[in-house]
C-alpha atoms as a PDB file:
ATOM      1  CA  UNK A   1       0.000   0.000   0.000  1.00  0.00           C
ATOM      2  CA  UNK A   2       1.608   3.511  -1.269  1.00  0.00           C
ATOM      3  CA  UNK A   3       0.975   6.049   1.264  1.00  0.00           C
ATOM      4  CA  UNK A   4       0.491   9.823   1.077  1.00  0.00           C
ATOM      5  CA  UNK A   5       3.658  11.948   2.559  1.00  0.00           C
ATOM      6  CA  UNK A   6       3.188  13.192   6.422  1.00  0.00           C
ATOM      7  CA  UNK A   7       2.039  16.755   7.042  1.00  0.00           C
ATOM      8  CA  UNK A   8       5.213  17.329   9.367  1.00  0.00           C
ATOM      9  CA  UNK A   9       4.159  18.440  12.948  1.00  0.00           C
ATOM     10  CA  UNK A  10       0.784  18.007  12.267  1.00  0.00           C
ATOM     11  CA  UNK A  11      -2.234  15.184  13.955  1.00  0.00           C
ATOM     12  CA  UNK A  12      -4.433  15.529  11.543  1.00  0.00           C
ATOM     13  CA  UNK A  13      -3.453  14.520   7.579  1.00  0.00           C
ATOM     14  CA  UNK A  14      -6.811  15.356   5.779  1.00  0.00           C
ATOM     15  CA  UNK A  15      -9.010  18.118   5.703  1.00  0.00           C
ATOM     16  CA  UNK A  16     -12.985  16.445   6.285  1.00  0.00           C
ATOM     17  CA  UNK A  17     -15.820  18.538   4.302  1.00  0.00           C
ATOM     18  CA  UNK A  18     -17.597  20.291   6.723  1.00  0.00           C
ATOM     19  CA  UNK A  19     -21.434  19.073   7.424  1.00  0.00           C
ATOM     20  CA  UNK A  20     -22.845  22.466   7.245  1.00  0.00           C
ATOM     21  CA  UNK A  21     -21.672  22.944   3.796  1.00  0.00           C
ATOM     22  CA  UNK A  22     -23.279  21.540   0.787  1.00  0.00           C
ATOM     23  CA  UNK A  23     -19.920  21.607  -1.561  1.00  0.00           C
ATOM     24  CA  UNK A  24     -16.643  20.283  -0.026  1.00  0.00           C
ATOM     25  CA  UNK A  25     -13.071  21.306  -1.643  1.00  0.00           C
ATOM     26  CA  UNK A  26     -10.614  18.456  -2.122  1.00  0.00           C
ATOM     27  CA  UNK A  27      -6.680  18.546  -3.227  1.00  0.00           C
ATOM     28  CA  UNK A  28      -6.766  16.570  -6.699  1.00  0.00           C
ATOM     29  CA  UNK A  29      -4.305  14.014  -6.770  1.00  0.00           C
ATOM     30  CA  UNK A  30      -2.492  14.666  -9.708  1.00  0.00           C
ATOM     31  CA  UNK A  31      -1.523  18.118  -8.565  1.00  0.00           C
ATOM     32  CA  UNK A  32       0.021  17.149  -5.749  1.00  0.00           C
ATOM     33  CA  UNK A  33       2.210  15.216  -8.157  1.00  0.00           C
ATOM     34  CA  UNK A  34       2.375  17.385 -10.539  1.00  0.00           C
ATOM     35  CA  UNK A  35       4.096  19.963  -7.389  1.00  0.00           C
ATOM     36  CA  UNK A  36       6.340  17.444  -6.060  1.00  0.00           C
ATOM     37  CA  UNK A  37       7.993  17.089  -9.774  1.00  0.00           C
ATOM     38  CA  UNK A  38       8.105  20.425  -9.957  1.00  0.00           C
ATOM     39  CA  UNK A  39       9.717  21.208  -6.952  1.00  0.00           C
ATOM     40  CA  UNK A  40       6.838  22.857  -5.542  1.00  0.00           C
ATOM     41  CA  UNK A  41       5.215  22.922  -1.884  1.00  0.00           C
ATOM     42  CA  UNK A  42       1.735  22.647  -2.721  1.00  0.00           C
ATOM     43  CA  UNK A  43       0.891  22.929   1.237  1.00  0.00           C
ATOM     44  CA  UNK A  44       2.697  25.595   3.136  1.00  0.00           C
ATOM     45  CA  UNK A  45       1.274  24.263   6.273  1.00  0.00           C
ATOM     46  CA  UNK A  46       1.695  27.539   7.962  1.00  0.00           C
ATOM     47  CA  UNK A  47      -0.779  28.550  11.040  1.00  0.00           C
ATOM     48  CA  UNK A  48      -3.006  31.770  10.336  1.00  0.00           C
ATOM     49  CA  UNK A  49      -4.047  34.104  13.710  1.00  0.00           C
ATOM     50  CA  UNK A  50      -7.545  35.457  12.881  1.00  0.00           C
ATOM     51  CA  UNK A  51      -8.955  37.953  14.888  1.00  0.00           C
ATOM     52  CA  UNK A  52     -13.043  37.348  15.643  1.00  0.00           C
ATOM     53  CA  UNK A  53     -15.222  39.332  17.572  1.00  0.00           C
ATOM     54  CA  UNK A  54     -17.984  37.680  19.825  1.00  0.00           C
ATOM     55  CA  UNK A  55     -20.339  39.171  21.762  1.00  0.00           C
ATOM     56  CA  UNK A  56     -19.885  37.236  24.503  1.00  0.00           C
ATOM     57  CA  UNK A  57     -17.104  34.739  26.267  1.00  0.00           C
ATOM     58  CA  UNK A  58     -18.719  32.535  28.770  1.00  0.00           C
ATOM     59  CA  UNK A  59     -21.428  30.121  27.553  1.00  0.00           C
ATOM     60  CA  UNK A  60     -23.366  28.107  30.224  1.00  0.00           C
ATOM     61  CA  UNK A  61     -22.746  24.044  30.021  1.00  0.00           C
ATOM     62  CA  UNK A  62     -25.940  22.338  29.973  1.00  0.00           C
ATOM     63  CA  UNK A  63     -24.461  18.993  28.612  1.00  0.00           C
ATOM     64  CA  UNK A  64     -24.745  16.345  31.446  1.00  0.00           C
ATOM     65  CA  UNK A  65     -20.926  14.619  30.546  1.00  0.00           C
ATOM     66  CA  UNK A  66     -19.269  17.487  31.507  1.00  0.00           C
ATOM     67  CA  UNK A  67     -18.658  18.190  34.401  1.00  0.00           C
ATOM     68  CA  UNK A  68     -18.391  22.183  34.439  1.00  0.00           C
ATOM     69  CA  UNK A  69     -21.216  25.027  35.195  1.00  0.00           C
ATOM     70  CA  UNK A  70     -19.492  27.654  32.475  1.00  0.00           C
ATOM     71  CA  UNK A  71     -16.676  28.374  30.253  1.00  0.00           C
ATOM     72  CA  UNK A  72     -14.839  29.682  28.292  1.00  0.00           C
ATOM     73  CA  UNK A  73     -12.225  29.773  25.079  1.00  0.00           C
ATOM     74  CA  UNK A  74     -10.158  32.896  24.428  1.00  0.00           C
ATOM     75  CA  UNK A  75      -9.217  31.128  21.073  1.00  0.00           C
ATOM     76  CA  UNK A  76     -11.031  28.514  18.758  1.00  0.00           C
ATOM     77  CA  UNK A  77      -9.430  25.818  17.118  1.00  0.00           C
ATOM     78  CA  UNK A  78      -6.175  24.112  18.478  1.00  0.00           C
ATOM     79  CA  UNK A  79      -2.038  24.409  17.170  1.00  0.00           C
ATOM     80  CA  UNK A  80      -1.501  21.395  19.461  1.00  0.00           C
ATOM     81  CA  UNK A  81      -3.032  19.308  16.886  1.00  0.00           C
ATOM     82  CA  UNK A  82      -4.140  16.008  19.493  1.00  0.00           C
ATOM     83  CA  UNK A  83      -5.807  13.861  16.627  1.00  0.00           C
ATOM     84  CA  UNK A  84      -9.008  12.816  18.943  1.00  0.00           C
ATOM     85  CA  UNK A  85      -9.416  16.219  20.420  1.00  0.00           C
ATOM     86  CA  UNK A  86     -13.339  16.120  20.969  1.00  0.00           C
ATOM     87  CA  UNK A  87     -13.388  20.281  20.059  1.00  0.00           C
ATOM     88  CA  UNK A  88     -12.069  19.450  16.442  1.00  0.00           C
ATOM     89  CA  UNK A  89     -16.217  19.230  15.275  1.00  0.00           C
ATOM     90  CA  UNK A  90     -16.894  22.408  16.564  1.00  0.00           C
ATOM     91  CA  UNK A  91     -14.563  24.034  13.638  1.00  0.00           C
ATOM     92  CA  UNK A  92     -17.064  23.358  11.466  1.00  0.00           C
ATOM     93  CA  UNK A  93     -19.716  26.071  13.070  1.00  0.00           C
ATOM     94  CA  UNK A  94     -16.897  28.804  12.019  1.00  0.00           C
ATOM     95  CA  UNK A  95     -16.969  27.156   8.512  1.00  0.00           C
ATOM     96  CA  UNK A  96     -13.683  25.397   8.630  1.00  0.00           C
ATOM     97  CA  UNK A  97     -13.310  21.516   8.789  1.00  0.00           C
ATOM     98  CA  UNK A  98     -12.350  19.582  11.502  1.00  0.00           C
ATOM     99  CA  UNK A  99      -9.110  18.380  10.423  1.00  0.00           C
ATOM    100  CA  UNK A 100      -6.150  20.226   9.275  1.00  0.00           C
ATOM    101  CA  UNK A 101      -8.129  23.663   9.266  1.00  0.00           C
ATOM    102  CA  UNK A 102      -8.270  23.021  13.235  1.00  0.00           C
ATOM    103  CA  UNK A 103      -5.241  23.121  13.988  1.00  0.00           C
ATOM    104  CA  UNK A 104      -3.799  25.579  11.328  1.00  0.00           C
ATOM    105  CA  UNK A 105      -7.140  28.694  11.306  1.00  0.00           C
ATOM    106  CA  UNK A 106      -6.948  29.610  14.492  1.00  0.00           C
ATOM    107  CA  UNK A 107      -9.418  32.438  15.704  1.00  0.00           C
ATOM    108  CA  UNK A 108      -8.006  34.707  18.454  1.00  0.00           C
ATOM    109  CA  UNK A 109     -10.625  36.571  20.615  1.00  0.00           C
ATOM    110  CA  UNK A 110      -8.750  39.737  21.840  1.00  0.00           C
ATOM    111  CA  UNK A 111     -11.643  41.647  23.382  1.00  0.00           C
ATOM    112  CA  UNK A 112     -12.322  38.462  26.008  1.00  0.00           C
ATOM    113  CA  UNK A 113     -10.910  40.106  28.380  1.00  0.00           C
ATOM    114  CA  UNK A 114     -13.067  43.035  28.274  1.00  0.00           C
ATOM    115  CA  UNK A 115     -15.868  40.493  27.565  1.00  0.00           C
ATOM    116  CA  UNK A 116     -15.582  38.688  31.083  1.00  0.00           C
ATOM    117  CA  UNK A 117     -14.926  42.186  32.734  1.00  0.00           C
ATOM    118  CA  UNK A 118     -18.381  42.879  31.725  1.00  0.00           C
ATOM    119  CA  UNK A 119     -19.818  39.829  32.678  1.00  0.00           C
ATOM    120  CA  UNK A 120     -18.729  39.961  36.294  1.00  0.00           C
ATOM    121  CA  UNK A 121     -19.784  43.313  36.410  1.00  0.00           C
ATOM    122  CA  UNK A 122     -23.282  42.840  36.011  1.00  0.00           C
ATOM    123  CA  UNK A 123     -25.648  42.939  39.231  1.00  0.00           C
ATOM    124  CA  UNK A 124     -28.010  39.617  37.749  1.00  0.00           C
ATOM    125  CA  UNK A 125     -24.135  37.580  37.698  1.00  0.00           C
ATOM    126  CA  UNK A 126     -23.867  35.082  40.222  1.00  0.00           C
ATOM    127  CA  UNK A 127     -20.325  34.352  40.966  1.00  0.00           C
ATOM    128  CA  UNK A 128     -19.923  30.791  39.886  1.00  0.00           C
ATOM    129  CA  UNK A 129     -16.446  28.706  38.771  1.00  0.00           C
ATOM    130  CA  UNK A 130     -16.201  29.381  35.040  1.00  0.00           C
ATOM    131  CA  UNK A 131     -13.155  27.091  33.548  1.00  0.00           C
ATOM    132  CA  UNK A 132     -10.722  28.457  30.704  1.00  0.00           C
ATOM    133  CA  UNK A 133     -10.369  25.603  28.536  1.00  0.00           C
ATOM    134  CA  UNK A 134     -13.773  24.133  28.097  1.00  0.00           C
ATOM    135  CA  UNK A 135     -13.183  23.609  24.414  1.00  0.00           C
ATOM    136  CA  UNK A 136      -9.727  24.427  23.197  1.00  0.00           C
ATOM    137  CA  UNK A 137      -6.637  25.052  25.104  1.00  0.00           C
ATOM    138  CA  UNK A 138      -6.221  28.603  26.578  1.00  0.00           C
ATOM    139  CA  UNK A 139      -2.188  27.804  26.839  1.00  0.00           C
ATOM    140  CA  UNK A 140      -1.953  26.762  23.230  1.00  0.00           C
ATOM    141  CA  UNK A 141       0.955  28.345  21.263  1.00  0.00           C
ATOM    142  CA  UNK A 142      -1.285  31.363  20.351  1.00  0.00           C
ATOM    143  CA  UNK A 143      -0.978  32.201  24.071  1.00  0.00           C
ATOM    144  CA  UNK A 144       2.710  33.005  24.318  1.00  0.00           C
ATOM    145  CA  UNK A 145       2.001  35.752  21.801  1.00  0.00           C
ATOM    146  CA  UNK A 146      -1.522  37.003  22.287  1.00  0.00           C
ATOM    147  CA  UNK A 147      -1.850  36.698  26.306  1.00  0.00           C
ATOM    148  CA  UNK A 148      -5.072  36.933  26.496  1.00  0.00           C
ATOM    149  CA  UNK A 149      -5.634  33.817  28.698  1.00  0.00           C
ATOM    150  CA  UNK A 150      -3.446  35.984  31.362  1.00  0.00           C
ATOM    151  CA  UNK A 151      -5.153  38.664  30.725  1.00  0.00           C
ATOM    152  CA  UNK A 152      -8.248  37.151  31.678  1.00  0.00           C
ATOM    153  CA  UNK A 153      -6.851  35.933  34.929  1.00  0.00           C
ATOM    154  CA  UNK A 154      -6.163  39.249  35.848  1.00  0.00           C
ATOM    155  CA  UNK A 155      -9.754  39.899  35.569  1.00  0.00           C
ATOM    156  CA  UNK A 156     -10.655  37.004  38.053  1.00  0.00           C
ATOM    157  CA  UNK A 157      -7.910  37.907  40.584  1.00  0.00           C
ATOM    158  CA  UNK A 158      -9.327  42.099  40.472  1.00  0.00           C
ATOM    159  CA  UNK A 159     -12.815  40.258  41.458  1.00  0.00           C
ATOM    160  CA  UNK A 160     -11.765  37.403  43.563  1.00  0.00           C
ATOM    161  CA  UNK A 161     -13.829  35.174  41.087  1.00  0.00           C
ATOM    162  CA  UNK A 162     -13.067  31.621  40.851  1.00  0.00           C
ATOM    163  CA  UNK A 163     -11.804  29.978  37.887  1.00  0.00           C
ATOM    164  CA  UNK A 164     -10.504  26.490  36.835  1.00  0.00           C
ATOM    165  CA  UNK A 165      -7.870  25.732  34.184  1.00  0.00           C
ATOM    166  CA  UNK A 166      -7.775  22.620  31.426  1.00  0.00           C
ATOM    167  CA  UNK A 167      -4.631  22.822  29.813  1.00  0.00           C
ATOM    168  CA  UNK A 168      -1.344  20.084  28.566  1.00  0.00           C
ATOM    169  CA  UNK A 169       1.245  23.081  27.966  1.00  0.00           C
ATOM    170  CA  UNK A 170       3.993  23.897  30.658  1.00  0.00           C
ATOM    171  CA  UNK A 171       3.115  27.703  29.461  1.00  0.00           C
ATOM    172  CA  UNK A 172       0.797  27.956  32.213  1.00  0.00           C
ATOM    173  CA  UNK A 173       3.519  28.164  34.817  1.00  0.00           C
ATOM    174  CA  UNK A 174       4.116  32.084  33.038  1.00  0.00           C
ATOM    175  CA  UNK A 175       1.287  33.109  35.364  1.00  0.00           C
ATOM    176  CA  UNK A 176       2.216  31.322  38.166  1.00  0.00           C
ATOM    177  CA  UNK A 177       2.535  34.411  40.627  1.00  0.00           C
ATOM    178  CA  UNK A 178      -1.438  35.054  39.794  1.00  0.00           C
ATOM    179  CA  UNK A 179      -2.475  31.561  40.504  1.00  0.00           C
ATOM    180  CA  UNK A 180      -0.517  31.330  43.441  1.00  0.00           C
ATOM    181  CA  UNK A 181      -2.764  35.014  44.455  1.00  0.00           C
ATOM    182  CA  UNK A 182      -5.930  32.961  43.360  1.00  0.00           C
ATOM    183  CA  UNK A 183      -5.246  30.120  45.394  1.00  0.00           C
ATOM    184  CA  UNK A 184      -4.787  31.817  48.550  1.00  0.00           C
ATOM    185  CA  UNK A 185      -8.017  32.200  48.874  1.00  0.00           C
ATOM    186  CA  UNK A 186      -8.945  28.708  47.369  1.00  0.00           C
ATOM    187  CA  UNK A 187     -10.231  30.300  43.937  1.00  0.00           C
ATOM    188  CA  UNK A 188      -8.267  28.009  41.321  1.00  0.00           C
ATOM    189  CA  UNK A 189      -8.187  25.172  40.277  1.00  0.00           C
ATOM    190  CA  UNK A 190      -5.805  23.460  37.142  1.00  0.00           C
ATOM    191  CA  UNK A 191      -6.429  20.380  35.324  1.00  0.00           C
ATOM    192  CA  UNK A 192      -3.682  19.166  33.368  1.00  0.00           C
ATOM    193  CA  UNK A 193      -4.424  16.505  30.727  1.00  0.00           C
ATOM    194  CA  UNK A 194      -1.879  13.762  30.552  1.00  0.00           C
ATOM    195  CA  UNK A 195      -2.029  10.915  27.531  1.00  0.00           C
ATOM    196  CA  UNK A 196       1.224   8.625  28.100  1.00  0.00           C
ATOM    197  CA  UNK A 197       4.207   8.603  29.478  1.00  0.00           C
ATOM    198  CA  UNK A 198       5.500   7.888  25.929  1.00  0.00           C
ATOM    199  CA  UNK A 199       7.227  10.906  24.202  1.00  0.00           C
ATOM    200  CA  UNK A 200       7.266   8.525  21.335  1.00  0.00           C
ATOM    201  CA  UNK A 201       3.489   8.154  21.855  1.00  0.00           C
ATOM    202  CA  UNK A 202       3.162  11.936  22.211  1.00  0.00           C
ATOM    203  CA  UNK A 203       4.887  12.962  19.568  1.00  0.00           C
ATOM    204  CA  UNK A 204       2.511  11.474  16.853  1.00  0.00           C
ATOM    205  CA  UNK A 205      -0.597  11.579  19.086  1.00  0.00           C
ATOM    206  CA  UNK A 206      -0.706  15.193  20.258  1.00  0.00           C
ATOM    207  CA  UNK A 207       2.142  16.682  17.822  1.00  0.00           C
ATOM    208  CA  UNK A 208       2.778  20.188  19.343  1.00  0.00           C
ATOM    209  CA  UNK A 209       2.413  19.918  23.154  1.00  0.00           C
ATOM    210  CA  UNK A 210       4.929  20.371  25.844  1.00  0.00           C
ATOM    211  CA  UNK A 211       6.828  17.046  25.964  1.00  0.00           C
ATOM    212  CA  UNK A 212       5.784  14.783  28.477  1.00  0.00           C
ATOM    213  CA  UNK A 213       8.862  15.835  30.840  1.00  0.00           C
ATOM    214  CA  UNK A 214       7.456  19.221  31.248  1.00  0.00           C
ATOM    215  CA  UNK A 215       4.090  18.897  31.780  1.00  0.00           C
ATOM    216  CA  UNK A 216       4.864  16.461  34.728  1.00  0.00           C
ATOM    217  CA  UNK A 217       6.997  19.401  35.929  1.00  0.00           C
ATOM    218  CA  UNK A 218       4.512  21.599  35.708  1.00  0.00           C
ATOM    219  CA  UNK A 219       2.126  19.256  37.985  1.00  0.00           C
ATOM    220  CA  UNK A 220       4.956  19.035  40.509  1.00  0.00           C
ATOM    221  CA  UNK A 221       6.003  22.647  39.775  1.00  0.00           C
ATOM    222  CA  UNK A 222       1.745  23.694  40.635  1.00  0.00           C
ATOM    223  CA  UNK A 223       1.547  21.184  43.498  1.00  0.00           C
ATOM    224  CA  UNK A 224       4.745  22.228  45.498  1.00  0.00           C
ATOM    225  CA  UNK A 225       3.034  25.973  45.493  1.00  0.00           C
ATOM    226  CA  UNK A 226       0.018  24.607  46.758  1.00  0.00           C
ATOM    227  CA  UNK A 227      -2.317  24.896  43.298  1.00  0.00           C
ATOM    228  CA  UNK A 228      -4.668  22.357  43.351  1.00  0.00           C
ATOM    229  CA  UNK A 229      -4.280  20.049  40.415  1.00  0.00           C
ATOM    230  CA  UNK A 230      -6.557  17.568  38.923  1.00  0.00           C
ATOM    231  CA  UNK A 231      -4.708  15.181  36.475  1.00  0.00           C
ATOM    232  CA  UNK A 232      -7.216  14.159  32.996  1.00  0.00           C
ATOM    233  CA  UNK A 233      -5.957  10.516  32.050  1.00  0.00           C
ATOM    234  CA  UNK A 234      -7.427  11.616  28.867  1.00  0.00           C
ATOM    235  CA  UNK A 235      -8.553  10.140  26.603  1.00  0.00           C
ATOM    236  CA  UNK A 236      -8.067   6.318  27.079  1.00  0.00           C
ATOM    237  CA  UNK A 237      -7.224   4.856  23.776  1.00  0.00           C
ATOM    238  CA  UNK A 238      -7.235   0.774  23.689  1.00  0.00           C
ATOM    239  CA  UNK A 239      -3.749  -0.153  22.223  1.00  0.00           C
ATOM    240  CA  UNK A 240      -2.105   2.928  22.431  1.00  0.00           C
ATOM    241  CA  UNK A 241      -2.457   3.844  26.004  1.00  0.00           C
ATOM    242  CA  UNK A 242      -4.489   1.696  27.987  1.00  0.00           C
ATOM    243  CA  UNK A 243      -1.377  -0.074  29.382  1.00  0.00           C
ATOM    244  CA  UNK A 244      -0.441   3.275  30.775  1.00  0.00           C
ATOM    245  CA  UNK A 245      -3.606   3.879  32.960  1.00  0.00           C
ATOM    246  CA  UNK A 246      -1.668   2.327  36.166  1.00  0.00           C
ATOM    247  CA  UNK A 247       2.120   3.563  35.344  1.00  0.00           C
ATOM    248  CA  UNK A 248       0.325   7.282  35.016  1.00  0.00           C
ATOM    249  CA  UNK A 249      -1.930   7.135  37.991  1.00  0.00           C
ATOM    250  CA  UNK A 250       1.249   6.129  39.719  1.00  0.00           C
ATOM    251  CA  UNK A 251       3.524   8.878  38.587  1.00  0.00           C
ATOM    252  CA  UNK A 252       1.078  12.053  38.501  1.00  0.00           C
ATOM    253  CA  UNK A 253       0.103  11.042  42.404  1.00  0.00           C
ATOM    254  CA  UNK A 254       3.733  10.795  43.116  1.00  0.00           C
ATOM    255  CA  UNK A 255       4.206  14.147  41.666  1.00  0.00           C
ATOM    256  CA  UNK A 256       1.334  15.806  43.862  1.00  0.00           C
ATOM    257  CA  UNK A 257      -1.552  15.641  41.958  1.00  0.00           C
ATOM    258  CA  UNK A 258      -4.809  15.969  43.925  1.00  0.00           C
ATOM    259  CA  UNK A 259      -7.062  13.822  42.131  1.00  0.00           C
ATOM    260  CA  UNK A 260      -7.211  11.836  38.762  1.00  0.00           C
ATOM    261  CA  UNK A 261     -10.293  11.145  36.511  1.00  0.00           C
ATOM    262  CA  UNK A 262     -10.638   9.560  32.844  1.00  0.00           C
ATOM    263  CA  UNK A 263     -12.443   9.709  29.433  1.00  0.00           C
ATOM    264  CA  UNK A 264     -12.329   6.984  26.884  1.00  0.00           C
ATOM    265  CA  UNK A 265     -11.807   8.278  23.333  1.00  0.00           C
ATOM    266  CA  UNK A 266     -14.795   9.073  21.423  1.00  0.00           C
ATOM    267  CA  UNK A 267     -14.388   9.504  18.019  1.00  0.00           C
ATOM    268  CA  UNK A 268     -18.171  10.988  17.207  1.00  0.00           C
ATOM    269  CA  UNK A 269     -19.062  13.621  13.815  1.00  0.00           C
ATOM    270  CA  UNK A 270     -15.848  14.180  11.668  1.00  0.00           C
ATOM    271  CA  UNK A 271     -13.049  13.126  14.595  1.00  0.00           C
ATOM    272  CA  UNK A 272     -14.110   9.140  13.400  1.00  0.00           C
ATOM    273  CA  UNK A 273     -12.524   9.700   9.706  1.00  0.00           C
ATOM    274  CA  UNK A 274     -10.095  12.166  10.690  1.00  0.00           C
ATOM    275  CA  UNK A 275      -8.217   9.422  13.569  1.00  0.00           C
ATOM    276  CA  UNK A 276      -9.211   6.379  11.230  1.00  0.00           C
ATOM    277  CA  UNK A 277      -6.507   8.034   8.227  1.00  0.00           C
ATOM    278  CA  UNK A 278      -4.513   9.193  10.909  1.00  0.00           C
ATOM    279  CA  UNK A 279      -4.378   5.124  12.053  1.00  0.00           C
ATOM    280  CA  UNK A 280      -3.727   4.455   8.748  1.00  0.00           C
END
């Protein structure tokens, strides 16, 4: 079986048409060949920052298998490129596919900030634990220029509001001296999301995240300044991590973590043919 060349640093290999669309766009064959004769690059593969501009930040979670009240995503769509990532469908309502487009049209919210300011301003808001992170990661690369996830915690420390954290990037430990001001008065909480102990695993199955060595620094790092962390052993994948549900358990506890819980893989909507070529 011939197969396609890799999209380097990249989890997902295919761009699925998006369900909301009635016409899909697909790379013909032949030009592909046609550019690697030619000594062409017929995929850059470069990452585009677009600025969007919601009207508001923090949605309300009604769905039952999640356990959060609200949240919120200063960006939409993912760099880290994790090939099950459960958020991937949700491209599609921007009218970009789930696949490559995920991880490489990434929509920056600026004005979130200002957004949540608002929010907690208002006399009908009742303070309740909104988590950054409900969809896509607030620490993805995008961060480290944007900082609008930091910005944000700002805005929760001025109010004394609580907030929660999902992230797998070591970036989070830049805003350490706010957490460490949140958690004095028990108003954080960060969930790191750990997948194998494997950099070999890592490296093809969630292609630009911190390596594994960090992020288990960064639960020790969180832990020994007495931020409550919640390790995600997610998700479970049979025959590429399930072996690893004891070894992690094991480590992240030894490391400081508060608490563990798990997901098993779910590959619903477009993530099914997106992880099936990515198998392949």
């Amino acid at each position: 079986m011939d197969f396609k060349p890799l999209i380097k640093g990249r989890g997902a290999q295919l761009n699925t048409p998006n369900k909301f669309f009635e016409l899909s766009h697909e790379t013909d064959g032949e030009y592909l060949e046609y550019c690697e004769k030619e000594g062409e690059v017929a995929d850059k593969n470069k990452t585009l920052y677009l600025e969007v501009f919601p009207k508001t930040i923090v949605n309300k979670v009604d769905s039952p298998d999640v356990g959060m009240g609200y949240s919120m995503n200063p960006y939409q769509g993912c760099e880290h490129g994790c090939i099950y990532c459960y958020a991937r469908n949700s491209h599609e309502y921007w009218g970009y596919s789930a696949g490559l487009d995920f991880e490489r049209r990434i929509l920056v919210k600026k004005e979130a900030p200002k957004l949540l300011e608002a929010l907690l301003q208002k006399k009908t808001w009742k303070a309740h634990p909104i988590v950054l992170s409900g969809n896509t990661d607030c620490y993805q690369p995008a961060e480290k220029h944007f900082e609008i996830t930091r910005q944000c915690l700002e805005v929760f420390l001025k109010y004394r509001h609580p907030v929660a954290i999902i992230t797998k990037n070591a970036l989070v430990l830049r805003d350490l001296d706010i957490l460490q001001e949140l958690a004095k008065d028990n108003l954080i909480g960060v969930n790191v999301s750990v997948t194998s102990l494997s950099e070999d695993t890592r490296r093809i199955l969630e292609p630009r995240t911190t390596i594994i060595k960090k992020r288990l620094e960064t639960i020790e790092t969180l832990s020994s300044h007495n931020i409550p962390v919640n390790v995600m052993l997610a998700p479970i994948i049979p025959a590429i991590n399930s072996h690893e549900i004891l070894p992690m358990a094991k480590t992240v506890s030894q490391l400081g973590a508060r608490s563990i819980a798990h997901t098993v893989v779910r590959l619903n909507g477009a993530i099914a043919e997106i992880f099936t070529d990515w198998i392949k």
